[in-house]
PDB file of N, CA and C in Angstrom:
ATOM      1  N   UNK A   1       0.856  -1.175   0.000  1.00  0.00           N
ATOM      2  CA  UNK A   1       0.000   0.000   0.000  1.00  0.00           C
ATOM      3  C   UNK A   1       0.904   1.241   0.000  1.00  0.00           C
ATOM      4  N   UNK A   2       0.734   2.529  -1.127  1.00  0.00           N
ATOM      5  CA  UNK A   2       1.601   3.618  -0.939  1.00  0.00           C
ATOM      6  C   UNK A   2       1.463   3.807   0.046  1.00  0.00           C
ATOM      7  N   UNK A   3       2.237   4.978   0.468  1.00  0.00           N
ATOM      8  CA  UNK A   3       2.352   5.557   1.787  1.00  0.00           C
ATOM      9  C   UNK A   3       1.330   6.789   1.448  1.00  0.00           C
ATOM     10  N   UNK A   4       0.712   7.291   0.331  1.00  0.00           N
ATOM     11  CA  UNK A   4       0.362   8.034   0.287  1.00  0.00           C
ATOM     12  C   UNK A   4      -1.138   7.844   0.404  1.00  0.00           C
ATOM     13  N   UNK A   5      -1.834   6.616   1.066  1.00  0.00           N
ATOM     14  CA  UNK A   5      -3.208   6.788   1.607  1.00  0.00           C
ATOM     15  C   UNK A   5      -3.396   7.372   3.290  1.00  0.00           C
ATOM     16  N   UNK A   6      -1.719   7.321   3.931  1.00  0.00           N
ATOM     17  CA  UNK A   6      -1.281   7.560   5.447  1.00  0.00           C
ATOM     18  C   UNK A   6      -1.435   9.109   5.543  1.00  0.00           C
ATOM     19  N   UNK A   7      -0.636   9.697   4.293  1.00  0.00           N
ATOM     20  CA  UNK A   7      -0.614  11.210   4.371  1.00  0.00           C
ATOM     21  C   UNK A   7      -2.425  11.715   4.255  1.00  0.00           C
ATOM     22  N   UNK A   8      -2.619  11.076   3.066  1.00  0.00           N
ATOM     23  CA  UNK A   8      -4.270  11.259   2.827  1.00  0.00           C
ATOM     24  C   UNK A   8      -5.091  11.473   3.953  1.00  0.00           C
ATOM     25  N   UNK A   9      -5.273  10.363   4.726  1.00  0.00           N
ATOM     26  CA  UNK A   9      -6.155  10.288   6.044  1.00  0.00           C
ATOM     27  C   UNK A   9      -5.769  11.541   6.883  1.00  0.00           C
ATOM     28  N   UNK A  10      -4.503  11.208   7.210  1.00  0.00           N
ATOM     29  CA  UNK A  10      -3.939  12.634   8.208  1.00  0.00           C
ATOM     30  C   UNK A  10      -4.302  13.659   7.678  1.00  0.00           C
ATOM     31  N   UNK A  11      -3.994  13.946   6.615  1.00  0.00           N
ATOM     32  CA  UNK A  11      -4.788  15.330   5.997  1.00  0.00           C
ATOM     33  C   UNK A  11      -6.265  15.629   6.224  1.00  0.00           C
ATOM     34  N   UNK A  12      -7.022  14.617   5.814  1.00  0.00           N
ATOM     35  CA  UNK A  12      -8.160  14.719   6.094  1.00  0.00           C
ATOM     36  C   UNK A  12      -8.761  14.777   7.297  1.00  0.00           C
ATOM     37  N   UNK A  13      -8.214  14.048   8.341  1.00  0.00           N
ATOM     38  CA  UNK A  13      -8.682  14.133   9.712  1.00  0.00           C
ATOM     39  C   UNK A  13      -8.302  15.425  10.858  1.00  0.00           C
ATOM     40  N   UNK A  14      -7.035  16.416  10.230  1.00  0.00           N
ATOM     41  CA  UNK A  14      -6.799  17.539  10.395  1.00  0.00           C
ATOM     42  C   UNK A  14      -7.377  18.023   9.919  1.00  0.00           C
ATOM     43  N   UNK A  15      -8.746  18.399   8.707  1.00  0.00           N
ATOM     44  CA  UNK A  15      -9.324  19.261   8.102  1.00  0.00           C
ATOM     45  C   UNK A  15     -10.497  19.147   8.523  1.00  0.00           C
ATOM     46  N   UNK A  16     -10.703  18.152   9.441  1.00  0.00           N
ATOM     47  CA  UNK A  16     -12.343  18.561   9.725  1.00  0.00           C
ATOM     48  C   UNK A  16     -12.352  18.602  11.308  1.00  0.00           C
ATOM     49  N   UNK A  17     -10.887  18.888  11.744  1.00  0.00           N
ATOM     50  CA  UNK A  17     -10.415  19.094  13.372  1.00  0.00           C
ATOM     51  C   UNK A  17     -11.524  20.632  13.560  1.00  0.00           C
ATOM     52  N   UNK A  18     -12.391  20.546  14.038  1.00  0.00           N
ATOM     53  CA  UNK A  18     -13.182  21.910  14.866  1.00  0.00           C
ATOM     54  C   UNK A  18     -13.987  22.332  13.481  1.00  0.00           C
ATOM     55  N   UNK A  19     -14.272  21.777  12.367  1.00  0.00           N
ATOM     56  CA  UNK A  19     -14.850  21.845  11.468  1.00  0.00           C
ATOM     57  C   UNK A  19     -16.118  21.174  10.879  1.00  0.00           C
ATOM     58  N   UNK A  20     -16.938  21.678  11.844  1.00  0.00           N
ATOM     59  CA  UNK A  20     -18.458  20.475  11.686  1.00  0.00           C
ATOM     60  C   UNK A  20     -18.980  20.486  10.431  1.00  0.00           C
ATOM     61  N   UNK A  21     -19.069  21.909   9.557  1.00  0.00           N
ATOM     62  CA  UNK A  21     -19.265  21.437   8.253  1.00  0.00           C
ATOM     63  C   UNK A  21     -18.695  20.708   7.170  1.00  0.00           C
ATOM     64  N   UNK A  22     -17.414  20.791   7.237  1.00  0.00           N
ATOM     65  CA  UNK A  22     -16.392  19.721   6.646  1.00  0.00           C
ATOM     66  C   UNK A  22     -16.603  18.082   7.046  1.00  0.00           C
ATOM     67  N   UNK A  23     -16.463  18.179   8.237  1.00  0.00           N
ATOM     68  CA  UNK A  23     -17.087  16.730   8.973  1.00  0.00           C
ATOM     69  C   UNK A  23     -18.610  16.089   8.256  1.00  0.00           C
ATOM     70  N   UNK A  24     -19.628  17.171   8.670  1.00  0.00           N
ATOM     71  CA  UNK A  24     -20.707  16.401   7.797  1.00  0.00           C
ATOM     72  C   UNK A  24     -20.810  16.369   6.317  1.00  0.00           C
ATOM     73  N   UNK A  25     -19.701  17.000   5.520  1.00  0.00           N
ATOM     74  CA  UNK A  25     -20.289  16.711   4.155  1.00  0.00           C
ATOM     75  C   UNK A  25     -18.929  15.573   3.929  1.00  0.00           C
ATOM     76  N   UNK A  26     -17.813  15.451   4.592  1.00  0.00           N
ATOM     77  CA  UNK A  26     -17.403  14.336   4.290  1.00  0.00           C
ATOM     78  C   UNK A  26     -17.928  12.510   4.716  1.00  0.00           C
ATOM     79  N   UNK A  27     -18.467  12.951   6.095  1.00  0.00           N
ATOM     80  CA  UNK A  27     -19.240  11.445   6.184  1.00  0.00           C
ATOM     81  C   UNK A  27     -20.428  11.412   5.701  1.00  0.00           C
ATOM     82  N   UNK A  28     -21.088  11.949   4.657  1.00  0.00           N
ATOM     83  CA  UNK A  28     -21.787  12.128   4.238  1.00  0.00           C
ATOM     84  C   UNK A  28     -21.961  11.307   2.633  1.00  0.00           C
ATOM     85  N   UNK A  29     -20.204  11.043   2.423  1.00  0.00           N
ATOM     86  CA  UNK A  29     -19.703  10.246   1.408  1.00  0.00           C
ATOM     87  C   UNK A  29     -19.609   9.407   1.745  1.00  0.00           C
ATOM     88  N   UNK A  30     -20.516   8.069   0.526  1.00  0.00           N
ATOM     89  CA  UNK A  30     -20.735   6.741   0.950  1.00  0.00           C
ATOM     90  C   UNK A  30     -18.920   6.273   0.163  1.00  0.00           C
ATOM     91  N   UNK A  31     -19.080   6.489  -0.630  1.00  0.00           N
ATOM     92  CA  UNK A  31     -17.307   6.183  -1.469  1.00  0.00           C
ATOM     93  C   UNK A  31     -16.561   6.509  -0.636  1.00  0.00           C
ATOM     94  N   UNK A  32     -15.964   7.935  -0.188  1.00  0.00           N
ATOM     95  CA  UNK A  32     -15.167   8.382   0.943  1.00  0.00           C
ATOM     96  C   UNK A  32     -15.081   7.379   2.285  1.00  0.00           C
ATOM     97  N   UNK A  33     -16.339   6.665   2.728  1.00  0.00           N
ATOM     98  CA  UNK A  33     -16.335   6.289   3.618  1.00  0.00           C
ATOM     99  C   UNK A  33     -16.269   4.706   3.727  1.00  0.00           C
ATOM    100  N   UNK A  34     -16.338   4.399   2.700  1.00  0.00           N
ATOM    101  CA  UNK A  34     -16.621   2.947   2.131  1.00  0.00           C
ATOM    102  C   UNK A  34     -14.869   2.608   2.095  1.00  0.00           C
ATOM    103  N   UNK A  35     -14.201   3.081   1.568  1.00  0.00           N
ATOM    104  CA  UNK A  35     -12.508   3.374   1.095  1.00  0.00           C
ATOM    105  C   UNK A  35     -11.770   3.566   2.515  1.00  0.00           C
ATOM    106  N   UNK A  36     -12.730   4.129   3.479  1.00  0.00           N
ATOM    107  CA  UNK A  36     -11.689   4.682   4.732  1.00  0.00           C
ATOM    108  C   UNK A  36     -12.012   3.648   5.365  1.00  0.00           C
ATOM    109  N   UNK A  37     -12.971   2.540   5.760  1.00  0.00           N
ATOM    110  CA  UNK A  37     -13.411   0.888   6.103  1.00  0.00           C
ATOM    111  C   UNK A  37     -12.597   0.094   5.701  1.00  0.00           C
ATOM    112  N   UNK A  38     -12.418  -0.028   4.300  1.00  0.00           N
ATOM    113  CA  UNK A  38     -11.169  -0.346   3.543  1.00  0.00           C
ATOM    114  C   UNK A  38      -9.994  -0.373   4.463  1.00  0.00           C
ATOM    115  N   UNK A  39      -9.782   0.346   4.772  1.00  0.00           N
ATOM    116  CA  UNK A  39      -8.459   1.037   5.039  1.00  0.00           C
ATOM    117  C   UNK A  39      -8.353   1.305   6.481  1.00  0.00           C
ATOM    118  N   UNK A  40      -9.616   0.256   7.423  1.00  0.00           N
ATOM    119  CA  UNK A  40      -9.381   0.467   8.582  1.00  0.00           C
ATOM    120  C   UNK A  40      -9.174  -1.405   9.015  1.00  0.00           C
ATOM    121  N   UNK A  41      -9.337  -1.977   7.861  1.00  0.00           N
ATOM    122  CA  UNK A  41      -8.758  -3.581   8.066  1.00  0.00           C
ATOM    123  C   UNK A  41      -7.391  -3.937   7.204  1.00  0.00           C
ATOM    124  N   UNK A  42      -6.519  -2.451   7.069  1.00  0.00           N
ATOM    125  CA  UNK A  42      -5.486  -3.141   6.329  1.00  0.00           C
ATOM    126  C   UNK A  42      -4.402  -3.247   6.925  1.00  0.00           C
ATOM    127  N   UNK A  43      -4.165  -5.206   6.658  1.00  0.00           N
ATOM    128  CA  UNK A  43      -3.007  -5.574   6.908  1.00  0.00           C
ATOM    129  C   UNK A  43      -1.469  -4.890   6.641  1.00  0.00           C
ATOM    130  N   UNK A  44      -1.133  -4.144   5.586  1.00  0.00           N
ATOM    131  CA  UNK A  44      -0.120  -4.543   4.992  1.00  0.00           C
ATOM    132  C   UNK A  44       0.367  -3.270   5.514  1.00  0.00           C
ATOM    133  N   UNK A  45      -0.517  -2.343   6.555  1.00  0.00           N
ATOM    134  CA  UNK A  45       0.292  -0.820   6.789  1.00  0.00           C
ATOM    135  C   UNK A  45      -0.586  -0.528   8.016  1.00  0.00           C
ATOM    136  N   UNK A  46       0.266  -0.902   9.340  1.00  0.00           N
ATOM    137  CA  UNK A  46      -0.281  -0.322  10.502  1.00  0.00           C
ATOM    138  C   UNK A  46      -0.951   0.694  11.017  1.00  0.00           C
ATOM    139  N   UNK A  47      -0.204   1.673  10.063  1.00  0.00           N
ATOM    140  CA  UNK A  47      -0.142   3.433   9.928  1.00  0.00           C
ATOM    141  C   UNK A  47      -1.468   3.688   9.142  1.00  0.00           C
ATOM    142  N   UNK A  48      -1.649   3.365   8.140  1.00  0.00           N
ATOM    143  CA  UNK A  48      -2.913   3.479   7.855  1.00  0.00           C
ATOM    144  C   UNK A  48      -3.834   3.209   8.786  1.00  0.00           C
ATOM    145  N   UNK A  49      -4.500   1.694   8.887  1.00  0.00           N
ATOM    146  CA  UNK A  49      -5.406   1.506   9.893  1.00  0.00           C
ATOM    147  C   UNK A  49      -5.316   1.628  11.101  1.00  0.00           C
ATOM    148  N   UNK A  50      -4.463   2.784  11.981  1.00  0.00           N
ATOM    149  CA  UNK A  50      -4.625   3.495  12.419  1.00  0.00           C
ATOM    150  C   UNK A  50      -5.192   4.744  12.158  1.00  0.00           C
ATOM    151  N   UNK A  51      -4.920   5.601  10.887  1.00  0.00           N
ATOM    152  CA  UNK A  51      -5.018   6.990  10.848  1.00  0.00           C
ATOM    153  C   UNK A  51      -6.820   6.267  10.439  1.00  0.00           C
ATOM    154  N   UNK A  52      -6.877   5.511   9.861  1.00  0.00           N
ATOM    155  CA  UNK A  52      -8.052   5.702   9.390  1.00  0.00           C
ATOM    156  C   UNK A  52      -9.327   5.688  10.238  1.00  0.00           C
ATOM    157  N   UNK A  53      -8.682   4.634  11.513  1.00  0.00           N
ATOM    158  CA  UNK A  53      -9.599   4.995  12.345  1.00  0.00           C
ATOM    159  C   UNK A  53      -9.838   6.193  13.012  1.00  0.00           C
ATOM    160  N   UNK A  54      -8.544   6.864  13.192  1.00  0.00           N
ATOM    161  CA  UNK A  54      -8.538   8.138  13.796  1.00  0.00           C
ATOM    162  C   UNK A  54      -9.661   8.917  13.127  1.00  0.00           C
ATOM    163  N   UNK A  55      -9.430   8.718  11.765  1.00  0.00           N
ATOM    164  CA  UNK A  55     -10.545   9.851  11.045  1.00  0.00           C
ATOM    165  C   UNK A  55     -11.942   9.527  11.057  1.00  0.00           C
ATOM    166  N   UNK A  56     -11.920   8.296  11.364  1.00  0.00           N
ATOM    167  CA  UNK A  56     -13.631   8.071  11.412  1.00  0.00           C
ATOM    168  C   UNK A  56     -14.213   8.552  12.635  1.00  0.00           C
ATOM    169  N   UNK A  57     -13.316   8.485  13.765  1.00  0.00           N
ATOM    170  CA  UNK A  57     -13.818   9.066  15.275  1.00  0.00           C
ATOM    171  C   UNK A  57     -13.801  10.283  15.061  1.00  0.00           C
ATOM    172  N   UNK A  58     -12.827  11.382  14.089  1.00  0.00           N
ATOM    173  CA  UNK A  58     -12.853  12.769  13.897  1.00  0.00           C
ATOM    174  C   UNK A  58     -14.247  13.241  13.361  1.00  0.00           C
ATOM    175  N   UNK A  59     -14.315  12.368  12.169  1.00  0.00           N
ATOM    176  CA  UNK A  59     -15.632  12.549  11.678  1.00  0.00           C
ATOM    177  C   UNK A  59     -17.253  12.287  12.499  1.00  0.00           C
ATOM    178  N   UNK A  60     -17.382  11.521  13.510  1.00  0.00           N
ATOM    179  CA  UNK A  60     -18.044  11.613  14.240  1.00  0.00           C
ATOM    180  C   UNK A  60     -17.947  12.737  15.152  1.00  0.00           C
ATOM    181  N   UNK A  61     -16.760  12.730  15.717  1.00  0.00           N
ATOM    182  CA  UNK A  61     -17.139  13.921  17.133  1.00  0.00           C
ATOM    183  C   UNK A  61     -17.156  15.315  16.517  1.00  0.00           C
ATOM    184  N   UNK A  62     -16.423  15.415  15.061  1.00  0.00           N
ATOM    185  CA  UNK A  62     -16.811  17.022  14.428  1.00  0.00           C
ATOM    186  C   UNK A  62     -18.352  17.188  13.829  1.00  0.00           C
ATOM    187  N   UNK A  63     -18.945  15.655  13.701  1.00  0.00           N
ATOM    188  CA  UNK A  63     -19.978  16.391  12.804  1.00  0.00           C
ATOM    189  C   UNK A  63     -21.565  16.385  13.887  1.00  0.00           C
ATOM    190  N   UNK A  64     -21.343  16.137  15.010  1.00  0.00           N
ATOM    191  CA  UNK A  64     -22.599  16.277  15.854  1.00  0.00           C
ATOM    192  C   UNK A  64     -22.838  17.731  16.162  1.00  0.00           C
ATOM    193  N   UNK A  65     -24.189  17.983  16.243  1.00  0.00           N
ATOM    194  CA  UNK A  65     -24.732  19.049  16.678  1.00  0.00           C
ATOM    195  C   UNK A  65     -25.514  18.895  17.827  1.00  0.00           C
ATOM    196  N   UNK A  66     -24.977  20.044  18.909  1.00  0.00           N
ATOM    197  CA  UNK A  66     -25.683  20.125  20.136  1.00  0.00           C
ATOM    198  C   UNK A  66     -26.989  19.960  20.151  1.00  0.00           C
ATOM    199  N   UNK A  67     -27.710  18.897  21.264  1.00  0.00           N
ATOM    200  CA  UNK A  67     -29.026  18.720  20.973  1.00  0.00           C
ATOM    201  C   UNK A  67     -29.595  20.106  22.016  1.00  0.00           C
ATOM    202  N   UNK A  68     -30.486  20.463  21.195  1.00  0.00           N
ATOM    203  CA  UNK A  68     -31.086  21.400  21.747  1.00  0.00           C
ATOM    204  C   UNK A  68     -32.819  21.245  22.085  1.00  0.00           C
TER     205      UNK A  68
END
């Protein structure tokens, strides 16, 4: 696996850091999110399925809205 799906995630999971609209229109992508699942059972690069999980928890805790 390049190394360049590791940079990818990190990028992405820094861009929706305190960014709830970024957050909901990216989990909002069934492809985006389908690819980052992918990439949260892969063997062949630790670093990935790590970051990738990282970004799926980013994407949850950026994209909730206070219940009011």
């Amino acid at each position: 696996m390049p190394p360049v799906q590791f940079k990818l995630l990190g990028t992405l999971r820094m861009m929706v850091d305190g960014q709830e609209e970024a957050a909901l229109k990216l989990g909002k992508d069934a492809v985006l999110l389908a690819r980052v699942l992918e990439w949260c059972e892969a063997k062949d690069h630790a670093g990935v399925k790590g970051e990738a999980s990282r970004l799926l928890a980013a994407l949850i805790r950026h994209s909730r809205s206070p219940c009011r």
